[in-house]
Each structure stands twice: as structure tokens, then as C-alpha cells.
Protein backbone atom coordinates (compact mmCIF):
# COMPACT_ATOMS: atom_id res chain seq x y z
CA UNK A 1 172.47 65.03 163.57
CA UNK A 2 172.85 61.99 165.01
CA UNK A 3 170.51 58.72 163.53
CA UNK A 4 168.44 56.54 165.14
CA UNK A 5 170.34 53.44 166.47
CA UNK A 6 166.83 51.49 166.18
CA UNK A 7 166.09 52.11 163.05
CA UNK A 8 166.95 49.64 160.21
CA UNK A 9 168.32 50.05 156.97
CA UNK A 10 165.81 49.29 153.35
CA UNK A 11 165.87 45.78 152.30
CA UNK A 12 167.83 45.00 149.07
CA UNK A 13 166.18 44.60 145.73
CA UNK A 14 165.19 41.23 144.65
CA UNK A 15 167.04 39.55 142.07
CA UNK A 16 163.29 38.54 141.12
CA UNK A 17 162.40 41.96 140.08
CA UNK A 18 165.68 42.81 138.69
CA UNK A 19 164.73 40.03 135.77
CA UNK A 20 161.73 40.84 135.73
CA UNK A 21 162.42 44.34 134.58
CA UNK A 22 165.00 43.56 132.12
CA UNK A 23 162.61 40.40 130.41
CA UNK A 24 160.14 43.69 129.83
CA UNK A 25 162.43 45.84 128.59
CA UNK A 26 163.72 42.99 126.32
CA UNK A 27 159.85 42.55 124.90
CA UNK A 28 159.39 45.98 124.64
CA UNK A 29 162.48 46.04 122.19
CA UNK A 30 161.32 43.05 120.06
CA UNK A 31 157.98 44.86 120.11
CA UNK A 32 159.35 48.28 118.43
CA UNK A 33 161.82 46.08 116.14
CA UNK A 34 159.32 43.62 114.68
CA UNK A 35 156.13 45.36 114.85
CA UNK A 36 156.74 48.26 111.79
CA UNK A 37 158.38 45.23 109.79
CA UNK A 38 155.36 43.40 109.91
CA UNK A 39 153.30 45.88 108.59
CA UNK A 40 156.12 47.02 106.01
CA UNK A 41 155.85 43.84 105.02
CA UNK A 42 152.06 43.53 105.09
CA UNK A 43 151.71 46.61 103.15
CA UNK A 44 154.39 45.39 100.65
CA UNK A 45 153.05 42.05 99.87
CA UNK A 46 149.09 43.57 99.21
CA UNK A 47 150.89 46.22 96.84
CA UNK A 48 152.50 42.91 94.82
CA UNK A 49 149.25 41.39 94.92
CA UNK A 50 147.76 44.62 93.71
CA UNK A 51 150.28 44.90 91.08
CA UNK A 52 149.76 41.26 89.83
CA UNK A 53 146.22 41.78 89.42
CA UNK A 54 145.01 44.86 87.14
CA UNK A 55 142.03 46.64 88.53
CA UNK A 56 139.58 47.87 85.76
CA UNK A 57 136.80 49.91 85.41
CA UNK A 58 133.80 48.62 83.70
CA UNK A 59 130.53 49.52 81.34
CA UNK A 60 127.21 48.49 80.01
CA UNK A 61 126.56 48.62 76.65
CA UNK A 62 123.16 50.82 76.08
CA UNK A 63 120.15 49.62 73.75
CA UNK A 64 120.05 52.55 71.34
CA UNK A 65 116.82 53.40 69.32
CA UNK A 66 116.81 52.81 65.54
CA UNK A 67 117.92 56.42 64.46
CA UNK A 68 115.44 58.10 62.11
CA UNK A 69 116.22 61.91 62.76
CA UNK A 70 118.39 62.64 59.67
CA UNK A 71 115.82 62.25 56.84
CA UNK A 72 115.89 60.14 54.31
CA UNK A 73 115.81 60.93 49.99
CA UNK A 74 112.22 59.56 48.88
CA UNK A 75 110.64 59.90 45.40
CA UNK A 76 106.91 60.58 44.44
CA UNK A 77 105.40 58.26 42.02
CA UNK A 78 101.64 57.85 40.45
CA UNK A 79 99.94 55.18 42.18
CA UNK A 80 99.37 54.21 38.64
CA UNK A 81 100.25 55.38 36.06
CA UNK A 82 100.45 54.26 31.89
CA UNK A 83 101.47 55.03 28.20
CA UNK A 84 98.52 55.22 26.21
CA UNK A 85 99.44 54.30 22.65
CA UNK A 86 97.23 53.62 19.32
CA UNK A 87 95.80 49.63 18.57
CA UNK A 88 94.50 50.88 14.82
CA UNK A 89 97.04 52.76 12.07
CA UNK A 90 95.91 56.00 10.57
CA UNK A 91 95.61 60.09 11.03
CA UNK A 92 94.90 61.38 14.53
CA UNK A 93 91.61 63.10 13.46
CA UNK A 94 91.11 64.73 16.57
CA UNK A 95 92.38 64.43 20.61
CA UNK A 96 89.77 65.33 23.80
CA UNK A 97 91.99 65.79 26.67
CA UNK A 98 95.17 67.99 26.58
CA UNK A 99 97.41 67.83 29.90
CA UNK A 100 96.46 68.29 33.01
CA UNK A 101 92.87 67.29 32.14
CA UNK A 102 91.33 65.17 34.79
CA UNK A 103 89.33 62.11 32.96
CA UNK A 104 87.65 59.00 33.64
CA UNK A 105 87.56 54.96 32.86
CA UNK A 106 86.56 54.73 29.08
CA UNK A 107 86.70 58.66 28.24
CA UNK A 108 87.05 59.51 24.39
CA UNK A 109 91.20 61.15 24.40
CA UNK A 110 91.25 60.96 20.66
CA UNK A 111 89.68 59.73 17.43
CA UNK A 112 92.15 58.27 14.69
CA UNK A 113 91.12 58.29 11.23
CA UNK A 114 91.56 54.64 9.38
CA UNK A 115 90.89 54.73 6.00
CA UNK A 116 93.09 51.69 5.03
CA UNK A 117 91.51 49.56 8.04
CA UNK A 118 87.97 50.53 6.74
CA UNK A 119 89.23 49.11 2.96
CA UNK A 120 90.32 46.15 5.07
CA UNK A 121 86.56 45.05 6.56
CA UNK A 122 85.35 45.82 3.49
CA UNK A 123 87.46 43.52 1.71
CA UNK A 124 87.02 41.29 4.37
CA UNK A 125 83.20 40.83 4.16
CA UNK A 126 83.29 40.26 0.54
CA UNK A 127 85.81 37.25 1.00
CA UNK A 128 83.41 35.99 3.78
CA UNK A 129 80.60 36.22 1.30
CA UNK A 130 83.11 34.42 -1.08
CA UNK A 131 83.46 31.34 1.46
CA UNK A 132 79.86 31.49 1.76
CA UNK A 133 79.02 30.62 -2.05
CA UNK A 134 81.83 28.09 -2.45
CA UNK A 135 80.58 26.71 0.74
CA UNK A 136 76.93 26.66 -0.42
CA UNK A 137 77.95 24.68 -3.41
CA UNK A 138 80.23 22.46 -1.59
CA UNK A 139 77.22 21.53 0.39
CA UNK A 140 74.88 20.94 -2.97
CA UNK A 141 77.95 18.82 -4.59
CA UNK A 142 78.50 16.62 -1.68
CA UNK A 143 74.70 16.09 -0.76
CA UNK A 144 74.05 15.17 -4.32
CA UNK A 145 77.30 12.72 -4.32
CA UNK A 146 76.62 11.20 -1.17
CA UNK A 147 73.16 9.77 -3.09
CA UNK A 148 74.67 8.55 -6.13
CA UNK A 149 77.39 6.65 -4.38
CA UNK A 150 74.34 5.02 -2.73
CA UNK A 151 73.63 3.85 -5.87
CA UNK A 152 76.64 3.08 -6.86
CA UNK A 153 76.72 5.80 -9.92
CA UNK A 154 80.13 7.26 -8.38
CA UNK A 155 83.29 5.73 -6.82
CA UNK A 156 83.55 5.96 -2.64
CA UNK A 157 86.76 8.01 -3.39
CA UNK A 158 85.03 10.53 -5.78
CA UNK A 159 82.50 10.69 -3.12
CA UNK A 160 84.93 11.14 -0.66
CA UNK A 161 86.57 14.32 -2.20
CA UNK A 162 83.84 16.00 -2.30
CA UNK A 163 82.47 15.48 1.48
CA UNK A 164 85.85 16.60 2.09
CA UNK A 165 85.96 19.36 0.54
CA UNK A 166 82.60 20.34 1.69
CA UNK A 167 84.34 20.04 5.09
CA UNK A 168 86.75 22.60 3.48
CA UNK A 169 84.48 25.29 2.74
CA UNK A 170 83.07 25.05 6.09
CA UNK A 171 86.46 25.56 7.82
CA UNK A 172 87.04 28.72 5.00
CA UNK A 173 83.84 30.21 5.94
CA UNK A 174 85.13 30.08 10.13
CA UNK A 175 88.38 31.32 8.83
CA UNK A 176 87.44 34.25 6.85
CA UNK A 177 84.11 35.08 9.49
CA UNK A 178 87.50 35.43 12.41
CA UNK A 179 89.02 37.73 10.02
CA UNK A 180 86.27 40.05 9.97
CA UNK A 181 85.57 40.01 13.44
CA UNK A 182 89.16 40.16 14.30
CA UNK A 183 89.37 43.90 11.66
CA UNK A 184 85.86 45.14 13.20
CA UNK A 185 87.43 44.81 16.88
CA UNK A 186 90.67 46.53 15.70
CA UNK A 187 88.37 49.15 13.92
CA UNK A 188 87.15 50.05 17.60
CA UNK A 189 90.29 51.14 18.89
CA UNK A 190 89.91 54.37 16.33
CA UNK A 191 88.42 55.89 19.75
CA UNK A 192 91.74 55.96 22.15
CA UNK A 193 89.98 55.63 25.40
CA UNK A 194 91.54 56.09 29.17
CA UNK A 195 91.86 52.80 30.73
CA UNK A 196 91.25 54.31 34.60
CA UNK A 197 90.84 57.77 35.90
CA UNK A 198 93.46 59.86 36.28
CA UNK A 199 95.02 63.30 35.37
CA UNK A 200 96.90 63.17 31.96
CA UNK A 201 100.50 64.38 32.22
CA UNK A 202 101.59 64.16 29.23
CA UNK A 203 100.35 64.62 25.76
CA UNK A 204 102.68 63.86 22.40
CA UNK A 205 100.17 64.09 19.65
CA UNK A 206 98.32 65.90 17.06
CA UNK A 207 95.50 66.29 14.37
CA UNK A 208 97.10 64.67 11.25
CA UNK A 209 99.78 63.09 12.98
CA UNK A 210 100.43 59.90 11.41
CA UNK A 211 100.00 56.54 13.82
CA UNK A 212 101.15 53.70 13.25
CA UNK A 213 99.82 50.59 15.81
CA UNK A 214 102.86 48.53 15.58
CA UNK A 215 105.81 50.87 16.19
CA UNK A 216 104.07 54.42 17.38
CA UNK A 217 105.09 56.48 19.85
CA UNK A 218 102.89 57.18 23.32
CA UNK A 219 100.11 59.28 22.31
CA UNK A 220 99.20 60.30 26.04
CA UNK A 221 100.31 59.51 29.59
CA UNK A 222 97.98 58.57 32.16
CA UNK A 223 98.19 59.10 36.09
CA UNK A 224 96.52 58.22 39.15
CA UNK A 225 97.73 60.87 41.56
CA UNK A 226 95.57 59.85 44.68
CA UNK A 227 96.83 58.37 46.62
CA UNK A 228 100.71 58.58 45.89
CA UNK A 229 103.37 55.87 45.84
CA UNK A 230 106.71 57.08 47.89
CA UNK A 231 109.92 55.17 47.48
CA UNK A 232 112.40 55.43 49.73
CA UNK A 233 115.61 53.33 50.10
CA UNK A 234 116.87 52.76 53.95
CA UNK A 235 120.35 52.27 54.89
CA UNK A 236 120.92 48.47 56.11
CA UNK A 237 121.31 49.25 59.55
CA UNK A 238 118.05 50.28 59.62
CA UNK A 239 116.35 48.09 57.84
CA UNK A 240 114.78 46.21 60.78
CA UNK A 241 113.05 48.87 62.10
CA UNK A 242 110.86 49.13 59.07
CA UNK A 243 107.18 47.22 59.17
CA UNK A 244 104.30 48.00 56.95
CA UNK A 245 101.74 50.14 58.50
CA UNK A 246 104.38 52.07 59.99
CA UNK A 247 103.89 55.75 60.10
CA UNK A 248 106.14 58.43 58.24
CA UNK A 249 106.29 62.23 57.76
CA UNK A 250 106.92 63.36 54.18
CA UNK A 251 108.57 67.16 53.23
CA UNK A 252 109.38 68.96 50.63
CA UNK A 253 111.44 71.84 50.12
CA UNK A 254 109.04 73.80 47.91
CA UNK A 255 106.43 73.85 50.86
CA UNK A 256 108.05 74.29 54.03
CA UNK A 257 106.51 73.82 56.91
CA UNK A 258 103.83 71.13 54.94
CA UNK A 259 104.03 67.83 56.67
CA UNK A 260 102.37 65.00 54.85
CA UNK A 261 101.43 61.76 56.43
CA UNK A 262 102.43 58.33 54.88
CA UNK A 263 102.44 54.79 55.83
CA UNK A 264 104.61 51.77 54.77
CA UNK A 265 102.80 49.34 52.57
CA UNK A 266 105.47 47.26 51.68
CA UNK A 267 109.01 46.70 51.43
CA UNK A 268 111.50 44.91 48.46
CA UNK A 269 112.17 41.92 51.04
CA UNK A 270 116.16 42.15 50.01
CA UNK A 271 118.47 44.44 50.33
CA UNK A 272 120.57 45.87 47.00
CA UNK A 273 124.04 44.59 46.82
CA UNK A 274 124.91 47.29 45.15
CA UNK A 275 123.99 50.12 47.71
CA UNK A 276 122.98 47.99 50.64
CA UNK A 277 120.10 49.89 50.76
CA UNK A 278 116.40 48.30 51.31
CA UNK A 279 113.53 49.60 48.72
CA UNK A 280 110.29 50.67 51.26
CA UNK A 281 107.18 51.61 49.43
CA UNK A 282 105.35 53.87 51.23
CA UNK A 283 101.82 55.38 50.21
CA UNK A 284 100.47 58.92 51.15
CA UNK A 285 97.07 60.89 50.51
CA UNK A 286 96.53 63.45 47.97
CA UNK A 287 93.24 64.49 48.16
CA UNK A 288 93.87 68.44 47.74
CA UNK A 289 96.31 67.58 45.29
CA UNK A 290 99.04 69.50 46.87
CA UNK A 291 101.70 66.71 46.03
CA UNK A 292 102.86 66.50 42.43
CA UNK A 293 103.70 62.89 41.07
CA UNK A 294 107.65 62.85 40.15
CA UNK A 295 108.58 65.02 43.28
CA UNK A 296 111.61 64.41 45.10
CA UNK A 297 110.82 64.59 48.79
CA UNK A 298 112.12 63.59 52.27
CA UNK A 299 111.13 61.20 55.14
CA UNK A 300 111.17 60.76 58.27
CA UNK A 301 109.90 57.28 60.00
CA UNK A 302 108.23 57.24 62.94
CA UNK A 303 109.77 55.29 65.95
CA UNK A 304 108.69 51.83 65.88
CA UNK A 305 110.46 49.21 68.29
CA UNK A 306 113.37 47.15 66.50
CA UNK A 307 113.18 43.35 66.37
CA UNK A 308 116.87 43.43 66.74
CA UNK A 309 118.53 45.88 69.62
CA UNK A 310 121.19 48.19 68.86
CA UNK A 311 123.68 48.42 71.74
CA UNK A 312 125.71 51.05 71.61
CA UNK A 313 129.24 51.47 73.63
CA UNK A 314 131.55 54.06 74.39
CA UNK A 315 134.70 54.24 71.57
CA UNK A 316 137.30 54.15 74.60
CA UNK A 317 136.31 50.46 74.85
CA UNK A 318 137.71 49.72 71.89
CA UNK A 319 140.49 47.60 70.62
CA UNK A 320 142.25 48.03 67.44
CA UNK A 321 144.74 45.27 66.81
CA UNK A 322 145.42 42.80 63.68
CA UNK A 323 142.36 40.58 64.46
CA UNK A 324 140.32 43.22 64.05
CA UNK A 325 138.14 45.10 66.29
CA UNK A 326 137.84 43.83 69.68
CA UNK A 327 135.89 44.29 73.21
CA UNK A 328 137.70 43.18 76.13
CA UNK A 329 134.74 41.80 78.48
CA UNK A 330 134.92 40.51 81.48
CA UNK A 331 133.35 37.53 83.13
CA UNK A 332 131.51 36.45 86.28
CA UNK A 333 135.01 34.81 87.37
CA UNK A 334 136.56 38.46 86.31
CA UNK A 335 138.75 37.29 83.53
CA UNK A 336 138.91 38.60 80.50
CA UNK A 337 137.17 37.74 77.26
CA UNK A 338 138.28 39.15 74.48
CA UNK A 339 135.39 39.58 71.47
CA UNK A 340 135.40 40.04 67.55
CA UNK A 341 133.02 42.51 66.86
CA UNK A 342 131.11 44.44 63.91
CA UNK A 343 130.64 48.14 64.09
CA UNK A 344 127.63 49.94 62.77
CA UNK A 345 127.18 53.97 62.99
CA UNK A 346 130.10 56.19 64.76
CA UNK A 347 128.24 59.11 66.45
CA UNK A 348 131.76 60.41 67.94
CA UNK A 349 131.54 59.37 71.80
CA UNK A 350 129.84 56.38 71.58
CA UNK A 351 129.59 53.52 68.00
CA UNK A 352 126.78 51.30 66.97
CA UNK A 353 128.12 47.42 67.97
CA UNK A 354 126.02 45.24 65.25
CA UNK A 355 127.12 41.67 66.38
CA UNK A 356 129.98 40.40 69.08
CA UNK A 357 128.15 42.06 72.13
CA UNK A 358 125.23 40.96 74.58
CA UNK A 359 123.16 43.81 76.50
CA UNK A 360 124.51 42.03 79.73
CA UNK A 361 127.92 42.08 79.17
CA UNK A 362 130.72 43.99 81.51
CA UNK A 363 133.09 45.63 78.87
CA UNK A 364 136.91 47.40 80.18
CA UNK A 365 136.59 50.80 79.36
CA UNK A 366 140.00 52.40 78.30
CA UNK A 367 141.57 48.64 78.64
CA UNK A 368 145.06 48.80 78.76
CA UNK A 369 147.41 47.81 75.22
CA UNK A 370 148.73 44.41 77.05
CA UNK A 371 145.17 43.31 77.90
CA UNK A 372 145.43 39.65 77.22
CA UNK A 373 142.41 36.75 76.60
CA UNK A 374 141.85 34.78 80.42
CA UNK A 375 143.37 37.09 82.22
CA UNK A 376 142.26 38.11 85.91
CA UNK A 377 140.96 41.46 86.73
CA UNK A 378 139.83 43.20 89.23
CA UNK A 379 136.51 45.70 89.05
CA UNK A 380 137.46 48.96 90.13
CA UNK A 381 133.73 50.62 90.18
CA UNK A 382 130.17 49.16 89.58
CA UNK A 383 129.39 48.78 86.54
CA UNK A 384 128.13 51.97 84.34
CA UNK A 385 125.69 52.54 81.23
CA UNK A 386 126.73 54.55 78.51
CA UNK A 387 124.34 57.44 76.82
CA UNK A 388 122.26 55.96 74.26
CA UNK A 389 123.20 57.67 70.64
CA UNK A 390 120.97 60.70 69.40
């Protein structure tokens, strides 16, 4: 086949295009050499930076309501309650009221015989009427001296004696007239009488037992059983959660399912070094007289809110090192604060911080051992709040 004679042959390729094509496939090279070590190195300079700077995870410390389910060991006492002994010696002659007798304000409970007091007021009146004669003639002496010294019969210091001892006789008279009034009142407390009304609990006399005022024994015991005094002593971490007027539920083993209410009248105002316990008098009814004075019984306070709040935290948070327990909290620059705390009640998961914490606070939970005071963190999650303790 023979070719076209007019035909012409294809132009030659610029050297334009030539370096052109080689400057691309030069950028293309740099492109797939530099490009994956820029982001190896990327990636390997934000995992330093993450390394340098620990991320944490943070919680809230929850308010936790003063804990009154476990009850508490309370004692029943009289609202009143007395020894009843004997003002005037003698023989019990005879007693009224035997225990469990219910009596009232100035009720006859016995009768003592007193013969020697009776020999006493008698003896008594006749040195009265004694003073009374010497005083008479006191009064006839001095009268009748006072006119002679007028005339000068008698010396002023004759005179004088005997207006004195007129003055004498008076004050003999006073002192003997006491002394019978002083037996006669003593000779009314032959008739033991109850001083308030109450139910008497005890009784340790009996007809022709000898009583003596000064050194006797208690012939009765006296008690006001309505309403009833409860004492109670509450654990110091409590303690601010207890105001008068406060409700409470009172058991007792020997009547189950019997709840009586009570209400706080009054607490000790200080708590017992020796138990660190605070004394809260509470008082209950006892109308039906279902509740026996002496009992031992248990409480349980109503919830009342606390004047001081309990937070409560989770145990992970903790740190136990030589300073003492610790809270590593962190701040609105997130660094690290660590704080001195006091602990109050472990219930297992979660403990009872007393003083070191605020309810606003950001605490690391499960912060790690080398945790150190400024140092900067970073928050993994929002911040959480833990389960208030049952």
C-alpha cells in the first residue's frame, strides 16, 4: 500500500508539555511523601499532648438526709417522780396506800405514832408558861424600879439591871413560844401525806416499823406516770437534726406492733465527752397507761431538715496517704486541689464527708496514686451525683 505523498507527518511534542508533565508528576510525589507524615505527625503530637495532660472523670457530692432508720436505745422515766420519807420519829402506826395505788395531792399514806415528840410539846408548853411567870415578874420588878430611881431611892445601874433583864424575859418568852410552834409543826408530819398525784411504786414500810426523821429509809415512792419523760442519747453526727417539738415514734419489744407518739422537749445543750453522745428529752402520753415508767424502749425521729448538710461521696474518691484523708477536687481552671477532710458514717459505697467538702465541688473519682496538688486535668465526662446514703 502505497501512502499519500500529500499527506504530512504529526508535529513533535512540545518541550512545554514535556515539563509540564514531569513538574506534575514531581508534585504528585511530594504529595504521597509528605502528606501521611503530616498527619503521623499530627496524630503523634495530640497523643503527647494527651499524655501530658490526664483526663479525669468527675462527681458531685450528694446532700444526704440525717439518717434516723436504725433506732435508737431510749429509757422511760416518771415525769415526776419522789422518795417520800418521815419529818417526825416514832412507830409507823398504820400506812393507806400499798403499791400500785393511784393517790392524790395531800392524801393520808401513813400515820406514825410519836410518843416522845408528844412528851416534847408538852414539855415545851410548860417551859413557855415558865418564861411567862419570870417574865411577868420581870415586868413588876422593873416597873416598880423605874419609879424609885425617879426618886432617887435606887442607883441608875440597879435600875438598869433590872429593865434589862425585863428585856430578858421578853426575849425567853419569844424563844421558848418558837420552840413550841417549831414541835407542834413537826408533830403534823405524823400524817405522811403525797406531795402530787401519782401512782405509788414502791412501798418499804410497815405497822411498828421504827422511823427515825433524821437517818430513815424511804417509806414510799411516788410517780407521775402521765405524761412520760423519754431519754434518749443521739450519736454526734446527728445531733443537728434534733429540735424540740420534733416528732418521734417510740416501741417496745413487749408490745409489738404499738407505736407511741413523742415529741422533743428539750435537749442537754452539750454533747458527753465521754460517749459523744447528746442527752434529748423527749415526752410522750400515757393516758391508757399502757407504758410502764422504767421501760427500756426504742426511737425513731421523724425527718426534720438539718441546719448543717451532710454530703455524701462515693469511697473511690478517696485518698489515703500520710496527711490523712484527702479529696482530689478540681477547679474552674481544671487543676487540682487537693482537700483534708473528716469522715462521718461509712455505708459501704458511698461515706458521710463532715467538713473539707462544698456541695459544689467537682471531686476525681478513682484519682490516680500520682495525683499531685495544681496539677492540670482534663474532664473526661460531665459531672455526676452520687446516690444519697439510706
Amino acid at each position: 500500500m502505497s501512502s499519500n505523498p500529500n499527506s504530512s507527518a504529526p508535529p513533535p511534542v512540545g518541550l512545554g508539555k514535556i515539563l509540564k508533565i514531569v513538574v506534575v508528576l514531581v508534585v504528585i510525589g511530594l504529595l504521597i511523601g509528605f502528606v501521611p507524615r503530616w498527619f503521623s505527625r499530627r496524630a503523634l503530637a495530640t497523643e503527647e499532648k494527651s499524655d501530658s495532660v490526664p483526663s479525669v472523670s468527675v462527681i458531685s457530692p450528694a446532700v444526704s438526709k440525717p439518717d434516723f432508720s436504725t433506732p435508737l436505745p431510749a429509757e422511760v422515766q416518771a415525769f415526776v417522780q419522789a422518795s417520800i420519807h418521815a419529818r417526825a420519829s416514832g412507830y409507823l402506826k398504820n400506812w393507806y396506800a400499798d403499791i400500785g395505788s393511784i393517790v392524790t395531792n395531800g392524801q393520808v399514806l401513813a400515820e406514825v405514832d410519836t410518843p416522845e415528840l408528844d412528851q416534847q410539846i408538852s414539855q415545851a408548853k410548860a417551859q413557855l408558861d415558865q418564861a411567862k411567870a419570870s417574865l411577868g415578874l420581870a415586868k413588876t420588878t422593873a416597873d416598880r424600879w423605874a419609879d424609885l430611881a425617879k426618886t432617887a431611892s435606887v442607883s441608875d445601874q440597879d435600875n438598869a439591871e433590872k429593865q434589862a433583864d425585863y428585856i430578858l424575859q421578853q426575849a425567853n418568852v419569844e424563844a421558848a413560844g418558837a420552840n413550841l410552834h417549831r414541835l407542834q409543826d413537826l408533830k403534823n408530819f405524823d400524817l405522811v401525806t403525797a406531795p402530787f398525784d401519782g401512782t405509788i411504786t414502791a412501798r418499804n414500810t410497815d405497822i411498828g416499823q421504827l422511823i427515825n426523821a433524821d437517818s430513815g429509809a424511804e417509806l414510799f415512792r411516788l410517780a407521775q406516770v402521765n405524761p412520760l419523760r423519754v431519754y434518749v442519747q443521739v450519736p454526734q453526727p446527728l445531733i443537728h437534726a434534733i429540735a424540740p417539738g420534733q416528732t418521734a415514734q417510740l416501741t417496745f419489744q413487749e408490745l409489738p406492733g404499738k407505736i407511741f407518739e413523742a415529741k422533743v422537749t428539750r435537749t442537754a445543750g452539750a454533747v458527753d465527752p465521754t460517749s459523744r453522745t447528746l442527752q434529748v428529752e423527749l415526752q410522750a402520753d400515757n393516758s391508757k397507761g399502757e407504758i410502764l415508767a422504767g421501760s427500756y424502749a426504742q426511737v425513731r425521729f421523724g425527718e426534720i431538715a438539718s441546719t448543717v448538710p451532710i454530703l455524701v461521696i462515693s469511697d473511690n474518691a478517696l485518698i489515703f496517704r500520710a496527711q490523712g484523708m484527702q479529696l482530689a477536687v478540681v477547679g474552674s481552671d481544671n487543676k487540682v486541689s487537693l482537700r483534708d477532710v473528716r469522715l462521718g458514717r461509712d455505708f459501704g459505697n458511698t461515706i458521710e464527708v463532715l467538713s473539707g467538702l462544698n456541695a459544689d465541688d467537682r471531686v476525681i473519682n478513682n484519682p490516680p496514686d500520682s495525683i499531685a496538688d495544681g496539677e492540670l486535668v482534663e474532664i473526661a465526662k460531665p459531672a455526676d451525683t452520687n446516690s444519697p446514703a439510706k
